[in-house]
Protein backbone atom coordinates (compact mmCIF):
# COMPACT_ATOMS: atom_id res chain seq x y z
CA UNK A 1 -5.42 12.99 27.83
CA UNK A 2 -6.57 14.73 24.79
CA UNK A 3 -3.33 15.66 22.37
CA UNK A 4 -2.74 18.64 20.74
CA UNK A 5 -2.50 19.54 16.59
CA UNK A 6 -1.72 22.59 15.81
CA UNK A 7 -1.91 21.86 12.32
CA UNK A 8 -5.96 20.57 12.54
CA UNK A 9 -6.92 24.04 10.56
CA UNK A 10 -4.77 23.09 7.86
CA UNK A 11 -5.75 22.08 4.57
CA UNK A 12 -4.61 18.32 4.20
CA UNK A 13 -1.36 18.29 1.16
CA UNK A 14 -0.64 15.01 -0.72
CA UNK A 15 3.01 15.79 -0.01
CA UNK A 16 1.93 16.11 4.82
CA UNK A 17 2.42 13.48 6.59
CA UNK A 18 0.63 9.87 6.75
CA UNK A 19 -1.98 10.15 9.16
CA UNK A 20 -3.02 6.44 9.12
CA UNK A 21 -1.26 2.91 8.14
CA UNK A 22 -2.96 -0.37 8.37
CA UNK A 23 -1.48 -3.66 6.93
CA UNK A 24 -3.18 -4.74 3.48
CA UNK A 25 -5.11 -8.39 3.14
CA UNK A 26 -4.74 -8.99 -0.69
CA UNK A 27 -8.16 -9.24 -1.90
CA UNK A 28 -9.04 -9.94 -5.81
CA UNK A 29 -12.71 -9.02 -4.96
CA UNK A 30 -12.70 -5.92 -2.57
CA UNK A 31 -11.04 -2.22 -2.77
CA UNK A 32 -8.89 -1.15 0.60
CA UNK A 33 -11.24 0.66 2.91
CA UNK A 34 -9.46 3.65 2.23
CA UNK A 35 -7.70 4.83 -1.15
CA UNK A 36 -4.05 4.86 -0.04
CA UNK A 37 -1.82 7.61 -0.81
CA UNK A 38 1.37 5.10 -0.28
CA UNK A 39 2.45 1.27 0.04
CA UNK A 40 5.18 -0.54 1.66
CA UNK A 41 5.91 -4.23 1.14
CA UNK A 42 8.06 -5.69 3.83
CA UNK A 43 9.02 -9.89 4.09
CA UNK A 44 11.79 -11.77 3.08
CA UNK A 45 13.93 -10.84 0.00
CA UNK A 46 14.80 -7.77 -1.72
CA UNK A 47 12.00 -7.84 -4.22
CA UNK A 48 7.97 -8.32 -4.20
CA UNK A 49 5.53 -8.59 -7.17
CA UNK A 50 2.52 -6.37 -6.46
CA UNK A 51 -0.55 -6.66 -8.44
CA UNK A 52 -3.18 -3.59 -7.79
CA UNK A 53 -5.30 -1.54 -8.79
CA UNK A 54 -4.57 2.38 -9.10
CA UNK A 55 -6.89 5.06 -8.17
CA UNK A 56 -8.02 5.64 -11.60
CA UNK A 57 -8.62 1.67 -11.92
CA UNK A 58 -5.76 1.00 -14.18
CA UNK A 59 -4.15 -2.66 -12.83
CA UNK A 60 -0.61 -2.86 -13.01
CA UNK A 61 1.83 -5.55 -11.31
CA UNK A 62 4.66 -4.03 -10.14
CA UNK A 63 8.23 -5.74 -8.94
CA UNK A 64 8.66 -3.34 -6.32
CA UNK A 65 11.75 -3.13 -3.94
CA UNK A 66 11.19 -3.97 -0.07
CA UNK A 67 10.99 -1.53 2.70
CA UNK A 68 10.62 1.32 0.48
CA UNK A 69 7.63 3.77 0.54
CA UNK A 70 6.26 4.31 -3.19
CA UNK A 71 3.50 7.02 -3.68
CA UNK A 72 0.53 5.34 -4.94
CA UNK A 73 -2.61 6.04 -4.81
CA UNK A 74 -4.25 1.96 -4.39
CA UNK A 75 -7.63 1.42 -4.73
CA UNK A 76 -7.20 -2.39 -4.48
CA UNK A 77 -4.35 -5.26 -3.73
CA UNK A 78 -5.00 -7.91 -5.50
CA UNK A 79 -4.36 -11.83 -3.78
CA UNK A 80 -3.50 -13.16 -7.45
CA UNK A 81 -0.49 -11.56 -8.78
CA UNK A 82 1.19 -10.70 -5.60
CA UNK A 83 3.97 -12.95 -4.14
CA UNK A 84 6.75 -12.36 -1.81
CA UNK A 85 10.56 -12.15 -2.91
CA UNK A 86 9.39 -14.61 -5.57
CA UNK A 87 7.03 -14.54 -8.22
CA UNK A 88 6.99 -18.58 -7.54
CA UNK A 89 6.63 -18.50 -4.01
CA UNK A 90 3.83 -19.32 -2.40
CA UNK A 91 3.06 -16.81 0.33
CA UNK A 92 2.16 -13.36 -0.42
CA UNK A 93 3.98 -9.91 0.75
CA UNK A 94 3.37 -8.08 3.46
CA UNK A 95 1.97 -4.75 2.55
CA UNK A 96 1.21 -1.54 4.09
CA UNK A 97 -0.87 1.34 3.37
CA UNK A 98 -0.65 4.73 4.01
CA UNK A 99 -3.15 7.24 4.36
């Protein structure tokens, strides 16, 4: 069964809806398949460092809160730099992107 959207003629906003979300394999060597227009880290803890690298290819590493959506546009996640609810830890974050 095909579904409906009646919003297909629409121009696409930064501010609609995600329309795809796939979980994020740090990688130091390769971009995301798709620049993301959101992340999500979910794990254990309150906290996650993020290392990645923004749309315009600035890297930043970012202590960002869990379970919250932040509105970044990520070109890359880097493997190095990003740790779960500790920076010592030794198993990295789970991260979304949104598209």
């Amino acid at each position: 069964m095909t579904i409906s959207d009646p919003f297909a003629t629409y121009p696409d906003l930064k501010a609609d809806p995600f329309d795809n979300a796939a979980i994020v394999t740090p990688d130091d060597g390769n971009d995301l398949p798709a620049l993301s227009r959101a992340i999500m880290v979910t794990g254990v803890g309150e906290f996650a460092s993020v290392r990645m690298t923004l749309a315009d290819g600035t890297t930043v590493t970012l202590l960002l809160e869990q379970r919250r959506v932040y509105p970044f546009r990520v070109r890359r996640v880097h493997a190095t730099g990003t740790f779960g609810n500790d920076p010592d830890a030794d198993h990295p974050a789970s991260i979304i992107a949104f598209w």
